[in-house]
C-alpha atoms as a PDB file:
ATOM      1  CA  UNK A   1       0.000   0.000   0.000  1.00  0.00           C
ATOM      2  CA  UNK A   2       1.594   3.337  -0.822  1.00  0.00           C
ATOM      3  CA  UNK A   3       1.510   5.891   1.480  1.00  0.00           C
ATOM      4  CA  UNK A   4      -1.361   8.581  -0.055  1.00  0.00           C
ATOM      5  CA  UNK A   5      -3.976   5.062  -0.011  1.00  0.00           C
ATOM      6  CA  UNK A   6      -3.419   4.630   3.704  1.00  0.00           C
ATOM      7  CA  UNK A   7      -3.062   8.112   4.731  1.00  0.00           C
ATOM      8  CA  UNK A   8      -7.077   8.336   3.725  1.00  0.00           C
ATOM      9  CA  UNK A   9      -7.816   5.232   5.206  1.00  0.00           C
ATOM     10  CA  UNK A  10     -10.404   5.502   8.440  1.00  0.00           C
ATOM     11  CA  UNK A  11     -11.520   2.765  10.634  1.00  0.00           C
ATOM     12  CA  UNK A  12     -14.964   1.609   9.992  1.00  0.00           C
ATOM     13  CA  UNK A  13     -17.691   1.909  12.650  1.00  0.00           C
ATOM     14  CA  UNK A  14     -20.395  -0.173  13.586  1.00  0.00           C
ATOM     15  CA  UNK A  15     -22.605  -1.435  16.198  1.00  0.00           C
ATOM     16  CA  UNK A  16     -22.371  -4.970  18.752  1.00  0.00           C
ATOM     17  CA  UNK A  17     -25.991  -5.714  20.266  1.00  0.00           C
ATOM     18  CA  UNK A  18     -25.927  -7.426  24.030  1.00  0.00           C
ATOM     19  CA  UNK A  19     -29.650  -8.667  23.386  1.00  0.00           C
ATOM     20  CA  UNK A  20     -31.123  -9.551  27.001  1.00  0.00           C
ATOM     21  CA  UNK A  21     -33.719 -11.556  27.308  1.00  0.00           C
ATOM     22  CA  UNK A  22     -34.491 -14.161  30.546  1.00  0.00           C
ATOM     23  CA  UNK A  23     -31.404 -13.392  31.888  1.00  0.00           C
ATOM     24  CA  UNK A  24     -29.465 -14.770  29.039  1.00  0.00           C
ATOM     25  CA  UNK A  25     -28.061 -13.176  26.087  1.00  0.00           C
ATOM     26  CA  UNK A  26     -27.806 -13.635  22.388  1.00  0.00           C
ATOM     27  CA  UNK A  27     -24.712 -14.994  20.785  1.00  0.00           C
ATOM     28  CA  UNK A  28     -23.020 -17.227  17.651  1.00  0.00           C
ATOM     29  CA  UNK A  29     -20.023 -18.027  16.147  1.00  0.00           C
ATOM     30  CA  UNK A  30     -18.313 -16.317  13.432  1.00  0.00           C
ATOM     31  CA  UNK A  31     -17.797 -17.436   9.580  1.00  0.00           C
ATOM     32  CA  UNK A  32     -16.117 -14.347   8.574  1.00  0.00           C
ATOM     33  CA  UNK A  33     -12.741 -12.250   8.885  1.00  0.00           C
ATOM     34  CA  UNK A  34     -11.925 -10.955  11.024  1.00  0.00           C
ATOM     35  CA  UNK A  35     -12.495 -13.112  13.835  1.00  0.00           C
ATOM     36  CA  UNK A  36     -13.589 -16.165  11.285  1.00  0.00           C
ATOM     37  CA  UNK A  37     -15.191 -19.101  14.389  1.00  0.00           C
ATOM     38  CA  UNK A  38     -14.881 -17.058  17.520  1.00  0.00           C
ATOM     39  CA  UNK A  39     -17.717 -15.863  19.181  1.00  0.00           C
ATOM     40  CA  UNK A  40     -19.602 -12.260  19.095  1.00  0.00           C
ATOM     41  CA  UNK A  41     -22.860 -10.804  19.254  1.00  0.00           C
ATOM     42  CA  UNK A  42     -25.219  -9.216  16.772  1.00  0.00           C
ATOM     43  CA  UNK A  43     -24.765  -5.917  15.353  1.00  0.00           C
ATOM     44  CA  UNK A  44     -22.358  -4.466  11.975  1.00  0.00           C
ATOM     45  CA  UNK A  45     -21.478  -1.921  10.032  1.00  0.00           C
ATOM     46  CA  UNK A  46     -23.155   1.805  10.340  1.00  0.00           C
ATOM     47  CA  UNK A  47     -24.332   3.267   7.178  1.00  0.00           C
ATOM     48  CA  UNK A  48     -24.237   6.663   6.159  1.00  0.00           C
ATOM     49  CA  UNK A  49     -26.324   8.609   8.115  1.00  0.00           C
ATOM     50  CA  UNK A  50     -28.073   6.158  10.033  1.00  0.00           C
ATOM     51  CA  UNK A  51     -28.427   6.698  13.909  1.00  0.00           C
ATOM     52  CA  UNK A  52     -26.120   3.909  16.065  1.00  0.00           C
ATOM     53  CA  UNK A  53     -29.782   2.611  17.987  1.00  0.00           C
ATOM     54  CA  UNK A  54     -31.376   2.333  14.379  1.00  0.00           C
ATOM     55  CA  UNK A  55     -27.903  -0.001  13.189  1.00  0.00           C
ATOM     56  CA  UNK A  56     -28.724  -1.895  16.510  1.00  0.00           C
ATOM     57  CA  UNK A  57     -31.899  -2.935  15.122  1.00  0.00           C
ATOM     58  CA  UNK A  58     -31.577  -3.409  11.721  1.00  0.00           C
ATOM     59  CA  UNK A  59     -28.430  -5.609  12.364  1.00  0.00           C
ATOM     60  CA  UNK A  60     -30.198  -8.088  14.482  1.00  0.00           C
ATOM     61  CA  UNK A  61     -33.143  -8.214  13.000  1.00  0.00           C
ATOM     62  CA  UNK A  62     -30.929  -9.087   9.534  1.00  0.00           C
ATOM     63  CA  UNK A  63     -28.951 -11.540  11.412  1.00  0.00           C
ATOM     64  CA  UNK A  64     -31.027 -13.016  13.980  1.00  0.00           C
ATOM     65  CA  UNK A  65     -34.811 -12.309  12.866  1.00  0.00           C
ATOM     66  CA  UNK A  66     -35.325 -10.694  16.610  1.00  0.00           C
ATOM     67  CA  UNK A  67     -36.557  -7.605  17.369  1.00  0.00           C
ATOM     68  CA  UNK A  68     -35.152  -5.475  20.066  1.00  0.00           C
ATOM     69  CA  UNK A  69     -36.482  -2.283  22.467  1.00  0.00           C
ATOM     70  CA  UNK A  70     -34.908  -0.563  24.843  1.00  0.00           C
ATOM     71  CA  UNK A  71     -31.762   0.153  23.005  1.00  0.00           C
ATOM     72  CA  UNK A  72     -29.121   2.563  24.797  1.00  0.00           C
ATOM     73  CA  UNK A  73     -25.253   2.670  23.936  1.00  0.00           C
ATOM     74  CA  UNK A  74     -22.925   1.097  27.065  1.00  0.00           C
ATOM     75  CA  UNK A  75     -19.707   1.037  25.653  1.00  0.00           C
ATOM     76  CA  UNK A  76     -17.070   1.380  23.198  1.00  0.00           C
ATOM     77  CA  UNK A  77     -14.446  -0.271  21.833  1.00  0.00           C
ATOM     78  CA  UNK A  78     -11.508   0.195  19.224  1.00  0.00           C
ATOM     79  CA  UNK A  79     -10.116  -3.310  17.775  1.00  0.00           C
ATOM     80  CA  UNK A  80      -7.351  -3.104  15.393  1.00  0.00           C
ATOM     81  CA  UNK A  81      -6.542  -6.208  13.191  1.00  0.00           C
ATOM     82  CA  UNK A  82      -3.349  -5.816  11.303  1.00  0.00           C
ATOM     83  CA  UNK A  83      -3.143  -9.253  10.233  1.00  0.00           C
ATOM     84  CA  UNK A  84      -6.362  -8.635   8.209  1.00  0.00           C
ATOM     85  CA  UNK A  85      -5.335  -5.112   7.687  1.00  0.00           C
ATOM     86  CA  UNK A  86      -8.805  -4.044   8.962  1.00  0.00           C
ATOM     87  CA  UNK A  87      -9.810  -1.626  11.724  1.00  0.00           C
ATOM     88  CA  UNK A  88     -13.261  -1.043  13.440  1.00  0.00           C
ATOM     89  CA  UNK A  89     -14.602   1.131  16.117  1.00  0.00           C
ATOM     90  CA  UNK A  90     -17.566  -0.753  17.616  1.00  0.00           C
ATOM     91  CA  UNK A  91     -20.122   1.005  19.521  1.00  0.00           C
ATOM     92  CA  UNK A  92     -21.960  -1.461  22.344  1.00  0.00           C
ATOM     93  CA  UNK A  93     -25.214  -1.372  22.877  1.00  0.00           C
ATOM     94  CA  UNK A  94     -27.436  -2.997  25.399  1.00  0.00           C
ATOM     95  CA  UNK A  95     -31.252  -4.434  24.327  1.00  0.00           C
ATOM     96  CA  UNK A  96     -34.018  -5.929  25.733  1.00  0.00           C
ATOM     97  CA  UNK A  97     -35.778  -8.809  23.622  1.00  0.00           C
ATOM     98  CA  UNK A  98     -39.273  -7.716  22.236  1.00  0.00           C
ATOM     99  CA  UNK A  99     -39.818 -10.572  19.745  1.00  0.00           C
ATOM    100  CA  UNK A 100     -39.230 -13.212  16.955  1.00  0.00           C
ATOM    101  CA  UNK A 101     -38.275 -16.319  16.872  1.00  0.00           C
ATOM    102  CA  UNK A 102     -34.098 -16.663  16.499  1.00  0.00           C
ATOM    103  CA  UNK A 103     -32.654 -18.083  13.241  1.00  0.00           C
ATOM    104  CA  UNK A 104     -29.328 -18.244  11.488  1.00  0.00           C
ATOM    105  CA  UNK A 105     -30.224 -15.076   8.633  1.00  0.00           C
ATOM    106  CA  UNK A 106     -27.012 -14.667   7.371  1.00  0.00           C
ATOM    107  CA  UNK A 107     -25.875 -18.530   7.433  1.00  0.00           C
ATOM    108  CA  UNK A 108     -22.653 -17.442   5.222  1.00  0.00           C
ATOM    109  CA  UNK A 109     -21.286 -15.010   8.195  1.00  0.00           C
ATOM    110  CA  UNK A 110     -22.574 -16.460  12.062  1.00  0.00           C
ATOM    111  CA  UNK A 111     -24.212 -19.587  12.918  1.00  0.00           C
ATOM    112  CA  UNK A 112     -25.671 -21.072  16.088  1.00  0.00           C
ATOM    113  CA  UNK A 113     -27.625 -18.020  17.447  1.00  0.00           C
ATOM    114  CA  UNK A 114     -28.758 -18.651  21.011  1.00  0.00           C
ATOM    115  CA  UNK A 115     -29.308 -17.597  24.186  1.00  0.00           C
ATOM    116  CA  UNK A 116     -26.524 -17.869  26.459  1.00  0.00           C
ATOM    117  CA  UNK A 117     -25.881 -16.934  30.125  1.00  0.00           C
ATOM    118  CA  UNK A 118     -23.327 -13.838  30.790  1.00  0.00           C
ATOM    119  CA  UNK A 119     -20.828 -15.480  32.891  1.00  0.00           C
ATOM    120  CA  UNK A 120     -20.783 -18.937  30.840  1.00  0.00           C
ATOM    121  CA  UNK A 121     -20.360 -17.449  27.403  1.00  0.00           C
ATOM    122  CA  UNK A 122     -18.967 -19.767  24.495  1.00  0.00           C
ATOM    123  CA  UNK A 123     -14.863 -18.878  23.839  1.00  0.00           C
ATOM    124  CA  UNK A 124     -12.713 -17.964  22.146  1.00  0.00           C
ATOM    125  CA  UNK A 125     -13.968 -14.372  21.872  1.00  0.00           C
ATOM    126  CA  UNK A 126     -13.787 -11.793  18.684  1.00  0.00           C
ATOM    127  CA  UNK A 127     -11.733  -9.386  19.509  1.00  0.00           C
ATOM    128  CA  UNK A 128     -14.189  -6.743  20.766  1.00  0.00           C
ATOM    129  CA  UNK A 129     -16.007  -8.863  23.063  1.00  0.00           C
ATOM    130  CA  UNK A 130     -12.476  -9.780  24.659  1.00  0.00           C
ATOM    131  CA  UNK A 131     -12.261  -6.316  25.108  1.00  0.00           C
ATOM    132  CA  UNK A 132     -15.846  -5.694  26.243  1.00  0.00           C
ATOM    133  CA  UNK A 133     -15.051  -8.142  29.060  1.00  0.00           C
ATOM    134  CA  UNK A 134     -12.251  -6.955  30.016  1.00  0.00           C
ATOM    135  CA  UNK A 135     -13.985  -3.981  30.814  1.00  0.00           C
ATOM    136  CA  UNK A 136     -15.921  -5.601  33.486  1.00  0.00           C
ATOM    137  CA  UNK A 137     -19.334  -4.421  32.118  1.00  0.00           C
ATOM    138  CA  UNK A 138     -22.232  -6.895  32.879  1.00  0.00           C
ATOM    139  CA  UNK A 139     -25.642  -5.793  31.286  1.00  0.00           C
ATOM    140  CA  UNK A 140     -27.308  -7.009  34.325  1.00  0.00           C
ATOM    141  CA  UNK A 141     -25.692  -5.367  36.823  1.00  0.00           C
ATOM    142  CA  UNK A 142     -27.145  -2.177  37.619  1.00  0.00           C
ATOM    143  CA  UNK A 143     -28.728  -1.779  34.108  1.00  0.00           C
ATOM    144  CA  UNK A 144     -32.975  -2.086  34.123  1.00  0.00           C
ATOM    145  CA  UNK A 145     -34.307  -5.432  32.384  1.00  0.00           C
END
């Protein structure tokens, strides 16, 4: 890469959805790079213009057919994968479940959605839900269901 090309390079920006529901919360492996079979949550890329609450939605519903309410931003996180060449700013968000029944959407890119318990999530971890945890932030700790 020649130096002009990555001096107007920018990280990309996008949402991950903590999606509560019965004290559990929803989560799936990986298909693609970065992070190809670890685990993450719902969410993705923010389009142009778009508000981050109305990415929260629109990316689960697209990858998980459920529908969310409640949505407020917890948490951010900057994950930088030089291997891949690929950088990403990811925005948390926390949910509450409001409906639908949970299917793999986007077969190609996560698999396995279910509901999972916080302290007994599947490993390894993508990146920035390593670094979610090692924030410490539980979405059921002082956070309203």
């Amino acid at each position: 890469m020649i130096k002009e090309e990555k001096d107007n390079l920018k990280p990309g920006v996008g949402t991950a959805v903590i999606v509560r529901k019965d004290g559990k919360v929803l989560f799936s492996k990986r298909l693609k790079n970065p992070g190809y079979n670890k685990w993450h949550f719902p969410g993705g890329g923010l389009e142009w213009f778009e508000e981050i609450e109305d990415c929260a939605i629109r990316e689960t519903k697209e990858e998980t057919n459920v529908d969310i309410k409640n949505v407020r931003i917890v948490k951010v996180t900057n994950a930088i994968y030089r291997e891949d060449n690929d950088h990403y700013v990811t925005v948390w968000v926390v949910a509450d479940y409001a409906g639908g029944e949970v299917k793999d959407m986007e077969p190609n890119k996560a698999v396995g959605w279910d509901w999972y318990e916080w302290d007994k999530l599947p490993e390894p971890y993508f990146l920035p839900v390593k670094q979610l945890l090692d924030t410490g932030y539980n979405p059921f700790y002082n956070e309203s269901k």
